[in-house]
C-alpha atoms as a PDB file:
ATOM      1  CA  UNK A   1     -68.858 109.467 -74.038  1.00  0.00           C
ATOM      2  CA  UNK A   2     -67.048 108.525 -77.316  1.00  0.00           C
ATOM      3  CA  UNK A   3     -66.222 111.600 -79.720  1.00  0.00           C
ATOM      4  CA  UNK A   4     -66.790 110.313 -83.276  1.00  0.00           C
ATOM      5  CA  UNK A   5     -64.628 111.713 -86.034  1.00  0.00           C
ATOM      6  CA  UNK A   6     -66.292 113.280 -89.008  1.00  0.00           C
ATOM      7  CA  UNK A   7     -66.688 111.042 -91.949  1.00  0.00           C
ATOM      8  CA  UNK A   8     -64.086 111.438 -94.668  1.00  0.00           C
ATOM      9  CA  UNK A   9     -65.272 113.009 -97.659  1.00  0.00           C
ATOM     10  CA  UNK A  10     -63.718 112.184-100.905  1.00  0.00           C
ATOM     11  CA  UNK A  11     -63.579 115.462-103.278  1.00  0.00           C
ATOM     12  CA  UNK A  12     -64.553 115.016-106.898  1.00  0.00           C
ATOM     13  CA  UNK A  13     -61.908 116.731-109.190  1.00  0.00           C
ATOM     14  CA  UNK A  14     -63.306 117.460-112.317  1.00  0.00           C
ATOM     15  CA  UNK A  15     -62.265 116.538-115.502  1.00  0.00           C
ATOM     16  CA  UNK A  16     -62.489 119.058-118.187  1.00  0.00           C
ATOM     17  CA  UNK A  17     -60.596 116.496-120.840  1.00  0.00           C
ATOM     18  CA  UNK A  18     -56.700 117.617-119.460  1.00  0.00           C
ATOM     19  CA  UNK A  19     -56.120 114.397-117.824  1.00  0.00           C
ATOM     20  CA  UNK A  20     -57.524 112.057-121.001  1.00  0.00           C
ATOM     21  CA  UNK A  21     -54.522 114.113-122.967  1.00  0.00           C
ATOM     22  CA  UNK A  22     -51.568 113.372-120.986  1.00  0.00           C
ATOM     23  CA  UNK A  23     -51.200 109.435-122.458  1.00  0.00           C
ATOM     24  CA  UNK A  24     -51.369 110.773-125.979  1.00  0.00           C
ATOM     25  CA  UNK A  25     -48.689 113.503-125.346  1.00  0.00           C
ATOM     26  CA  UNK A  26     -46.596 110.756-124.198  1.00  0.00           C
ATOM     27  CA  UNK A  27     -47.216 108.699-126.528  1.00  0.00           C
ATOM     28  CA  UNK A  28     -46.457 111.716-129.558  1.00  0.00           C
ATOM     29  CA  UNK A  29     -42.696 112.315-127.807  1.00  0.00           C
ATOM     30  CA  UNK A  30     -41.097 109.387-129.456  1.00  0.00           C
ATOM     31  CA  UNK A  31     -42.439 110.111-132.967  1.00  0.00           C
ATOM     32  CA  UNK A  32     -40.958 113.484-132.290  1.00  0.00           C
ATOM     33  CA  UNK A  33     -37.585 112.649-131.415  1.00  0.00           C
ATOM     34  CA  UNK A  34     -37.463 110.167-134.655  1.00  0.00           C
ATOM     35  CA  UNK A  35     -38.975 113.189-136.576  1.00  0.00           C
ATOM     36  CA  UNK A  36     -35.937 115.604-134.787  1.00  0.00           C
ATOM     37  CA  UNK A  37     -33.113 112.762-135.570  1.00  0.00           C
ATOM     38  CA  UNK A  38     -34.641 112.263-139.139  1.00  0.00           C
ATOM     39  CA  UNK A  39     -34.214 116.459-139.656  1.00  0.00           C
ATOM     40  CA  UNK A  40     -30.669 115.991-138.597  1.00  0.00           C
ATOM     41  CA  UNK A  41     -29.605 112.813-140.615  1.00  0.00           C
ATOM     42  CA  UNK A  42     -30.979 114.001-143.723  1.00  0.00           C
ATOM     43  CA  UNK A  43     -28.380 116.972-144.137  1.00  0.00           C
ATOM     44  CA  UNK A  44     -25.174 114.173-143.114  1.00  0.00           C
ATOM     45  CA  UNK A  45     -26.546 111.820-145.426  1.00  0.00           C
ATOM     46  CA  UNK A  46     -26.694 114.562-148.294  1.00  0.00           C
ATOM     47  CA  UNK A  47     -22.927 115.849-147.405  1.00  0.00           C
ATOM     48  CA  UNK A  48     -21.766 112.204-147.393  1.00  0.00           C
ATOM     49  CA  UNK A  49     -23.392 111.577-150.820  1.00  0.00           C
ATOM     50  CA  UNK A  50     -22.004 114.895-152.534  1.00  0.00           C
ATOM     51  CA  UNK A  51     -18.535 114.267-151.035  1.00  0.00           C
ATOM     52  CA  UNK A  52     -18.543 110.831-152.124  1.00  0.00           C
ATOM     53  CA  UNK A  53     -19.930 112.147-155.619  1.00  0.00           C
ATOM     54  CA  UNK A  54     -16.870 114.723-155.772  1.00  0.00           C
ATOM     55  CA  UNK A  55     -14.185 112.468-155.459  1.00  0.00           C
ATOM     56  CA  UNK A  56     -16.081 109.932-157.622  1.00  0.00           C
ATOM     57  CA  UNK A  57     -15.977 112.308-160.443  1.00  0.00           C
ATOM     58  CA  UNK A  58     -12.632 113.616-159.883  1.00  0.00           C
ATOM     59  CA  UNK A  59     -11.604 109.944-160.196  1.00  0.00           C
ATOM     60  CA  UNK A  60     -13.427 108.954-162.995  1.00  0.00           C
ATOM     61  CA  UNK A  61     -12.142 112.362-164.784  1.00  0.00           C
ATOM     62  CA  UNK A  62      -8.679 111.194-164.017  1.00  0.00           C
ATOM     63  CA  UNK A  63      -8.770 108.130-165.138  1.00  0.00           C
ATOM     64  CA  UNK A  64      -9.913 109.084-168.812  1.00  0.00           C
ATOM     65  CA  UNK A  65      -7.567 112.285-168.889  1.00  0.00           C
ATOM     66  CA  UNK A  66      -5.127 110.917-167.135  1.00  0.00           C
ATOM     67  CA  UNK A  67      -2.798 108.041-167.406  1.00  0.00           C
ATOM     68  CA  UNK A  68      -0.589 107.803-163.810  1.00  0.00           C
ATOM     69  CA  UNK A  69       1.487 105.426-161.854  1.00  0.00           C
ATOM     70  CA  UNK A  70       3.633 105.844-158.780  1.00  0.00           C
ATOM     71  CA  UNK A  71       5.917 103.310-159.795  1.00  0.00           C
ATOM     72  CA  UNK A  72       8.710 105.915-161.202  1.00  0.00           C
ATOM     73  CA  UNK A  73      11.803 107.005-160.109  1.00  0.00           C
ATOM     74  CA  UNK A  74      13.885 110.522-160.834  1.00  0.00           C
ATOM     75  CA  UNK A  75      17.194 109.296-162.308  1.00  0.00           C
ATOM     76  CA  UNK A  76      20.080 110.820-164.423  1.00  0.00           C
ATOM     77  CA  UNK A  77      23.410 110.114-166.349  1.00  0.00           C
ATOM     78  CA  UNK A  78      26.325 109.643-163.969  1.00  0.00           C
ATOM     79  CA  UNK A  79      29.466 110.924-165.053  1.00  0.00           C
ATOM     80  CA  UNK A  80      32.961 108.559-164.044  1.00  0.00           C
ATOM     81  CA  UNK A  81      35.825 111.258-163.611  1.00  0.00           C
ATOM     82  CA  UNK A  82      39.206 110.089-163.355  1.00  0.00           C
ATOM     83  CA  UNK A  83      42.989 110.383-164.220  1.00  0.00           C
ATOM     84  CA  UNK A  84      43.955 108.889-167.768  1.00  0.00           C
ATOM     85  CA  UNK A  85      47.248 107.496-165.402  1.00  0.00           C
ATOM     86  CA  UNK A  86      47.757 104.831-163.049  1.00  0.00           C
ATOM     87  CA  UNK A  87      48.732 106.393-159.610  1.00  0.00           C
ATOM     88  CA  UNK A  88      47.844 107.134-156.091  1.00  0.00           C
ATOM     89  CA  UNK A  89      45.287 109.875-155.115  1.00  0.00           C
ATOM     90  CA  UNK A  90      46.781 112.852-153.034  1.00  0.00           C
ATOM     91  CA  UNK A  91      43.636 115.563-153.156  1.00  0.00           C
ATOM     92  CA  UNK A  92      40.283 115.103-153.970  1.00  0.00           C
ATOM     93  CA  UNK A  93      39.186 118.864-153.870  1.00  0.00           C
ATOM     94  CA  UNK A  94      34.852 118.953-153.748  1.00  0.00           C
ATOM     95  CA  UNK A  95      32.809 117.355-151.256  1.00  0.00           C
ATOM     96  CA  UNK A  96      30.058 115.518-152.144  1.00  0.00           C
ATOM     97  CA  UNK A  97      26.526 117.629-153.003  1.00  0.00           C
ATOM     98  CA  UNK A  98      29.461 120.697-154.439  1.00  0.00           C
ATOM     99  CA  UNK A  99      28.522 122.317-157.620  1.00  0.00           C
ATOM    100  CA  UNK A 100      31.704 121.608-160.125  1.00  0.00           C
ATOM    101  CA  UNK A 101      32.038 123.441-163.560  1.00  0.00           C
ATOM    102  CA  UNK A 102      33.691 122.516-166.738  1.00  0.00           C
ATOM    103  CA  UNK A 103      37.525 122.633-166.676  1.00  0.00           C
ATOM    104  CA  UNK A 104      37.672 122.533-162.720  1.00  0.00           C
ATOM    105  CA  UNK A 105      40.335 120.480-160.980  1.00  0.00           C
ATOM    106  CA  UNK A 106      38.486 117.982-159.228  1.00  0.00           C
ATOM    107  CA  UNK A 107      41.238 115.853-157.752  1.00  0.00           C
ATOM    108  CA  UNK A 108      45.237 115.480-157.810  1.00  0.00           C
ATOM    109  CA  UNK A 109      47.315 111.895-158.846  1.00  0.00           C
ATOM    110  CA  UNK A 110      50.446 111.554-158.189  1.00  0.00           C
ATOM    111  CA  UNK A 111      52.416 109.691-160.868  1.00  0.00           C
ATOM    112  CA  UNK A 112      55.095 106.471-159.810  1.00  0.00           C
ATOM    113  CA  UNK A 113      58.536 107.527-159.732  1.00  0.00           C
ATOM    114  CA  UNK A 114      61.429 104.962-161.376  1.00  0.00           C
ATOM    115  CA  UNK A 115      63.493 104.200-158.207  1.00  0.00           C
ATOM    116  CA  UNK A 116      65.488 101.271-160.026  1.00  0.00           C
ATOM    117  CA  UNK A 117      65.460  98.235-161.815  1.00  0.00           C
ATOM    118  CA  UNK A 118      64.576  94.510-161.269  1.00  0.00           C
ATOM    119  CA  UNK A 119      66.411  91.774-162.049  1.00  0.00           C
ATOM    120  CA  UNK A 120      64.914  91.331-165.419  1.00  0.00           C
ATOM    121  CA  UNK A 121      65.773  94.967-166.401  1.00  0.00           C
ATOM    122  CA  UNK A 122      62.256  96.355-166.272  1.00  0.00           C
ATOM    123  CA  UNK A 123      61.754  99.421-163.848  1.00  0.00           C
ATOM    124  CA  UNK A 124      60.835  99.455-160.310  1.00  0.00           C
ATOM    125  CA  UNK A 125      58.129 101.985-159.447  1.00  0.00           C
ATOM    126  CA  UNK A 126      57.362 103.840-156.392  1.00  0.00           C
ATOM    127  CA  UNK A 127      55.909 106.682-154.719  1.00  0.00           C
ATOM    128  CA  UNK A 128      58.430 109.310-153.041  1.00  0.00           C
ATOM    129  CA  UNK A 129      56.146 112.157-151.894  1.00  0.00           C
ATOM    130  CA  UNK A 130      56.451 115.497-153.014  1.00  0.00           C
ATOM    131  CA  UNK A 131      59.059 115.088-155.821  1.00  0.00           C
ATOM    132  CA  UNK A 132      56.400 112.928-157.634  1.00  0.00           C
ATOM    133  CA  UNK A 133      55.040 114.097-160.710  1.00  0.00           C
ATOM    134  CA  UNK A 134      51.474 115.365-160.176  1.00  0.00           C
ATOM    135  CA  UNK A 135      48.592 115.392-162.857  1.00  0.00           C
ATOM    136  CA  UNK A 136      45.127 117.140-162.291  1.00  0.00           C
ATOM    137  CA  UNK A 137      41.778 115.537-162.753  1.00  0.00           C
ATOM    138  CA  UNK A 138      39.177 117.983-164.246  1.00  0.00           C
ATOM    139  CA  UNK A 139      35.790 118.108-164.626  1.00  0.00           C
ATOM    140  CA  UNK A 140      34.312 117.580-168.168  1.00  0.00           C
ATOM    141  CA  UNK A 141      31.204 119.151-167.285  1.00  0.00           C
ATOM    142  CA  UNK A 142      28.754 121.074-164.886  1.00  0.00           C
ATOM    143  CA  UNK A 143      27.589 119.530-162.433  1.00  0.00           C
ATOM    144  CA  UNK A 144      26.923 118.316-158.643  1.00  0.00           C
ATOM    145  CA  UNK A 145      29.177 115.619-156.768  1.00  0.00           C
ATOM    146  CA  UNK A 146      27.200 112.836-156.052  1.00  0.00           C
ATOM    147  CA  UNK A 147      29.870 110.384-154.741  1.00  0.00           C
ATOM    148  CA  UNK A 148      33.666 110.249-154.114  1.00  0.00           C
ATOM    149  CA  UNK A 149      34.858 106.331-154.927  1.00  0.00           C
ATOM    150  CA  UNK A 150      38.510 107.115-154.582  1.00  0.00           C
ATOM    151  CA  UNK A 151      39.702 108.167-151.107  1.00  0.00           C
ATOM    152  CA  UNK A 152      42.809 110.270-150.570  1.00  0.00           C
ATOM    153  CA  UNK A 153      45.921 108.089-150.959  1.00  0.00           C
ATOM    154  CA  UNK A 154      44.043 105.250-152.838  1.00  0.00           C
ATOM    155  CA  UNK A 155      46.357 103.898-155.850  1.00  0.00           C
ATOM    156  CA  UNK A 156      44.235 104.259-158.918  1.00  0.00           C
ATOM    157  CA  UNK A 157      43.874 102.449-162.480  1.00  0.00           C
ATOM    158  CA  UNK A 158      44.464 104.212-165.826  1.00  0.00           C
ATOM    159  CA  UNK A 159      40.413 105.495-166.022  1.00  0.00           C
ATOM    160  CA  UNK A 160      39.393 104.645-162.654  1.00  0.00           C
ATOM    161  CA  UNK A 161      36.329 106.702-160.820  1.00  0.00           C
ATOM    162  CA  UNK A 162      37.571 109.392-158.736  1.00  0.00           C
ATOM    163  CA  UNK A 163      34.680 111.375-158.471  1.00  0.00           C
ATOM    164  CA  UNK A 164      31.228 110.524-159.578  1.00  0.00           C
ATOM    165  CA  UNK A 165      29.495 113.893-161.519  1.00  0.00           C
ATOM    166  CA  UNK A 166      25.668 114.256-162.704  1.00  0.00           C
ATOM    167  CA  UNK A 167      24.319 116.533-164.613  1.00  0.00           C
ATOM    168  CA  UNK A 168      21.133 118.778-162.975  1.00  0.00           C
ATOM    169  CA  UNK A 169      20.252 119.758-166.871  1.00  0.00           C
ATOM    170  CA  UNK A 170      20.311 116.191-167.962  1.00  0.00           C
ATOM    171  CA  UNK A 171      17.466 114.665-165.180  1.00  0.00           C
ATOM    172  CA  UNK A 172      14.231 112.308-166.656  1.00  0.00           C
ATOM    173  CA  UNK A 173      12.114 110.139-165.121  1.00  0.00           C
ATOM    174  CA  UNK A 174      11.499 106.731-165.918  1.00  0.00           C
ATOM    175  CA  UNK A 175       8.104 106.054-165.234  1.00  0.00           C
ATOM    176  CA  UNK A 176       6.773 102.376-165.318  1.00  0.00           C
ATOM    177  CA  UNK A 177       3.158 102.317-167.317  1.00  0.00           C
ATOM    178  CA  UNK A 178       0.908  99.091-167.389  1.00  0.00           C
ATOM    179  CA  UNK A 179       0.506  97.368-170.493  1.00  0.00           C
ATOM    180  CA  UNK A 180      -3.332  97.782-170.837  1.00  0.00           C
ATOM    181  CA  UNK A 181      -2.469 101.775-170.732  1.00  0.00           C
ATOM    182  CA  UNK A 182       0.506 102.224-172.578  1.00  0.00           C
ATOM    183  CA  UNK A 183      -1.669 102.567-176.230  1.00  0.00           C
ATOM    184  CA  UNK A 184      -2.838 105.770-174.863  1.00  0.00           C
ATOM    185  CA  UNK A 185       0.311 107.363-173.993  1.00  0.00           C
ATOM    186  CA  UNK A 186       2.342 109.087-177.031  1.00  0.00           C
ATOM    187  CA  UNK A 187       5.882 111.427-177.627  1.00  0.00           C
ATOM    188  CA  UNK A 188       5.379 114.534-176.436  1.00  0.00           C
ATOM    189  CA  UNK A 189       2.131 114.573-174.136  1.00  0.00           C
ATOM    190  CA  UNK A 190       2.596 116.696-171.518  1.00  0.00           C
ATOM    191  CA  UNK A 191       3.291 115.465-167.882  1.00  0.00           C
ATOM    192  CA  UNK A 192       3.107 116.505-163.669  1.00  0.00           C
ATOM    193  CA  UNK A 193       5.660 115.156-161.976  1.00  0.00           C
ATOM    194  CA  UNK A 194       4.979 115.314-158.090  1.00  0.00           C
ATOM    195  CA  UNK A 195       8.944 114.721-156.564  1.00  0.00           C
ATOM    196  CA  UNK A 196       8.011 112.935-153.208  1.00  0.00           C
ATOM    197  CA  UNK A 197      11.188 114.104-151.321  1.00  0.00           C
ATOM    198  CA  UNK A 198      10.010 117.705-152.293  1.00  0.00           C
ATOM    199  CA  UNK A 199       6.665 117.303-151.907  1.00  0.00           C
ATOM    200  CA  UNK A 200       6.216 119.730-155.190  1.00  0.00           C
ATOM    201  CA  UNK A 201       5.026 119.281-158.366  1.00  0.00           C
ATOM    202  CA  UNK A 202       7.197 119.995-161.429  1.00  0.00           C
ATOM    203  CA  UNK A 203       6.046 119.949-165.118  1.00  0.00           C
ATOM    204  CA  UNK A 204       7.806 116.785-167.906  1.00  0.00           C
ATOM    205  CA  UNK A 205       7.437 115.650-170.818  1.00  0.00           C
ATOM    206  CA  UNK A 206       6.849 112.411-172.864  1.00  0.00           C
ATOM    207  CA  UNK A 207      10.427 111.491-174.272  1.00  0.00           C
ATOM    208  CA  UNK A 208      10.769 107.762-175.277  1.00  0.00           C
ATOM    209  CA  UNK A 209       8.709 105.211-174.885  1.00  0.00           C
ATOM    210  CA  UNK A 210      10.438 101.454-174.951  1.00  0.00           C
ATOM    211  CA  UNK A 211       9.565  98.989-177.129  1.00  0.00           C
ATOM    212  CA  UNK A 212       9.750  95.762-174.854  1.00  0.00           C
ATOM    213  CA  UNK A 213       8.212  95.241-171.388  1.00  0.00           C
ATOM    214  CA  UNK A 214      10.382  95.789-168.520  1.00  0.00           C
ATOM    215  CA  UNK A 215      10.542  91.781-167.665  1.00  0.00           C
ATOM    216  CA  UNK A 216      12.334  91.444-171.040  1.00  0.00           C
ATOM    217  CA  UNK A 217      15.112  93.466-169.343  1.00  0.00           C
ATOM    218  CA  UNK A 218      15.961  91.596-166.450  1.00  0.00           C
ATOM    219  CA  UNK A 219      18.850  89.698-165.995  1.00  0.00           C
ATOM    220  CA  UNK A 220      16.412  86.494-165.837  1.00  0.00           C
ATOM    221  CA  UNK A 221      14.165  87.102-168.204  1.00  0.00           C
ATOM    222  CA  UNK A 222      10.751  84.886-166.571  1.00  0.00           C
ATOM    223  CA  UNK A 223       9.231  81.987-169.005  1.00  0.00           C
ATOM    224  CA  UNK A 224       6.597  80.235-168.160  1.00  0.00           C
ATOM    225  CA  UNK A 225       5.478  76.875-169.545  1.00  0.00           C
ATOM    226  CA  UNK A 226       2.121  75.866-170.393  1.00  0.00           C
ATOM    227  CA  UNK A 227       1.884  73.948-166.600  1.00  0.00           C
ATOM    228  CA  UNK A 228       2.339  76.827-164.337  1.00  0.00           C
ATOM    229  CA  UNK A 229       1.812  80.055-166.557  1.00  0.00           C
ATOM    230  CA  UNK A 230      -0.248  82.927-164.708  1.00  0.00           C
ATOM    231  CA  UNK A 231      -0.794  85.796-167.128  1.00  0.00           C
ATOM    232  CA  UNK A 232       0.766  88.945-165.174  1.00  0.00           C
ATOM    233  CA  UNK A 233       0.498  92.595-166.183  1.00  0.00           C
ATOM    234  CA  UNK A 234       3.426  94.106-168.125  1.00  0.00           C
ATOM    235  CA  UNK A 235       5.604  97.243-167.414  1.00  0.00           C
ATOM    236  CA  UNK A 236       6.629  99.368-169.890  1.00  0.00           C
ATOM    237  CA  UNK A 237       9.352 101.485-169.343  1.00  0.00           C
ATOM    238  CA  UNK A 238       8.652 105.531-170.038  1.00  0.00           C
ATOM    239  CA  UNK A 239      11.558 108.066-170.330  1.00  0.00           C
ATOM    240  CA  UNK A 240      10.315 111.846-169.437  1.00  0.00           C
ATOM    241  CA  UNK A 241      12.287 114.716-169.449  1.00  0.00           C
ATOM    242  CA  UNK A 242      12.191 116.951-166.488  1.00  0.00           C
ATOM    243  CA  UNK A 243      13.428 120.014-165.156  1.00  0.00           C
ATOM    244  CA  UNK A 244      14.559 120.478-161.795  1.00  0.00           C
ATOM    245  CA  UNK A 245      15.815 124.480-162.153  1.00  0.00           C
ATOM    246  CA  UNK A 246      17.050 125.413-158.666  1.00  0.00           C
ATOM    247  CA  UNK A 247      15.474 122.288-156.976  1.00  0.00           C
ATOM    248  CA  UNK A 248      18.363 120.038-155.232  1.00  0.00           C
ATOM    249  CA  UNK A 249      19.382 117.068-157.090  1.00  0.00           C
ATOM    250  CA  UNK A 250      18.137 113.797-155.475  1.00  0.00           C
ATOM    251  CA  UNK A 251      18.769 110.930-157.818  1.00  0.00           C
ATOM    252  CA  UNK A 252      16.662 108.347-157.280  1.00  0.00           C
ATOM    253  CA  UNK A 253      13.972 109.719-155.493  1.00  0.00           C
ATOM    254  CA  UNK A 254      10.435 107.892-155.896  1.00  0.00           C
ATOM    255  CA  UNK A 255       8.037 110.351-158.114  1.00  0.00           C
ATOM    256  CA  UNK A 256       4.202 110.006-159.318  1.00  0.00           C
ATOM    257  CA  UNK A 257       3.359 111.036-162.551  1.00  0.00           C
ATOM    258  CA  UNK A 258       0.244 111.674-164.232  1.00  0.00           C
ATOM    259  CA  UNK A 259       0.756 111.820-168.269  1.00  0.00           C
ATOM    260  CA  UNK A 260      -2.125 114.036-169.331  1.00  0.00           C
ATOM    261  CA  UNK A 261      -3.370 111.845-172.744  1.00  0.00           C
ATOM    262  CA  UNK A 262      -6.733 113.471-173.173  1.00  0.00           C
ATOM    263  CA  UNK A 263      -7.780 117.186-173.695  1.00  0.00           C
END
């Protein structure tokens, strides 16, 4: 005798509308993820646009108050100190970057001694150590060493460069202005000088201005003919007065300035 098994009965769930929601709540994810993204793209976009709106103004501001260029140097008046006689160097007494003052002996030349006569009568010079006759080299000025061209026991000419001297007091910066600008700078403006090498900032002043391009200058002036002329941009040389105070001396040293020409 077989044993049947009981027929299967399927059980009805019921469906009270939950499972006809769950395609539209996927369906609404995606919109909110754009909709989340959106919220946080909206507050970058605004940062971006006032920080690019910032320096936008800053730069336009400049450009009307300001005229600047990076193509200036710090420079100065060097001073040639030597003996007012032929001889041969036996002391040079600062080191370069020493602070010399007026009247200080800066170096020592010893003077040629007669030790006979030539054949034609005229003397015969030389140098016999201590016995000759020393002179002292002093320093017309203040101011720092900036280079020694005569080395101990070099023979010297009448005026020759011992020691090189400049002048901390008597610094300005020649700044190089575009020609399309250089109507807008006058004497006396007012000017920030920012001294790479120091990485500080230290007020000048509008001293000369030169009338003729910087080209004109040169050693080879440029010409152009009508066949190959290329209208370039002019330089114009500008001479501003600065003051280092207690700052060291660097000659040379690559500046920007900004000549404030509007209020």
């Amino acid at each position: 005798m077989s044993v049947q098994a009981p027929p299967e009965h399927t059980v009805a769930v019921p469906t009270n509308g939950v499972a006809s929601t769950i395609p539209q709540l996927e369906a609404a994810e995606p919109k909110r993820r754009r909709f989340r993204r959106r919220l946080l793209i909206l507050p970058i976009l605004l940062i971006v646009l006032a920080v690019a709106g910032y320096f936008g103004y800053n730069a336009y501001r400049d450009s009307v108050a300001f005229v600047s260029t990076e193509n200036a140097q710090l420079t100065g008046q060097l001073i040639q100190v030597g003996s007012m006689n032929a001889g041969q160097v036996v002391a040079v007494m600062p080191s370069i970057g020493a602070a010399v003052h007026k009247g200080d002996v800066v170096a020592q030349v010893a003077l040629p001694s007669q030790v006979g006569v030539t054949q034609t009568g005229q003397p015969k010079l030389d140098f016999l150590g201590s016995s000759d006759t020393r002179v002292d080299v002093k320093a017309p000025l203040d101011g720092i060493v900036v280079t020694n061209p005569a080395a101990v026991g070099a023979n010297v000419a009448a005026g020759q460069a011992i020691v090189t001297l400049a002048d901390p007091s008597q610094l300005w910066v020649i700044a190089n202005i575009e020609e399309t600008s250089i109507a807008r700078v006058k004497l006396g403006q007012q000017v920030v000088v920012h001294v790479d090498a120091l990485n500080s900032d230290i007020p000048g002043r509008v001293e000369a201005i030169t009338p003729a391009t910087a080209g004109m200058m040169s050693i080879l002036p440029t010409s152009n003919s009508s066949g190959n002329f290329t209208k370039v941009t002019q330089l114009v040389p500008v001479r501003i007065s600065v003051n280092l105070s207690n700052k060291p001396l660097l000659l040379g040293a690559n500046v920007e300035v900004k000549i404030r020409v509007a209020d």
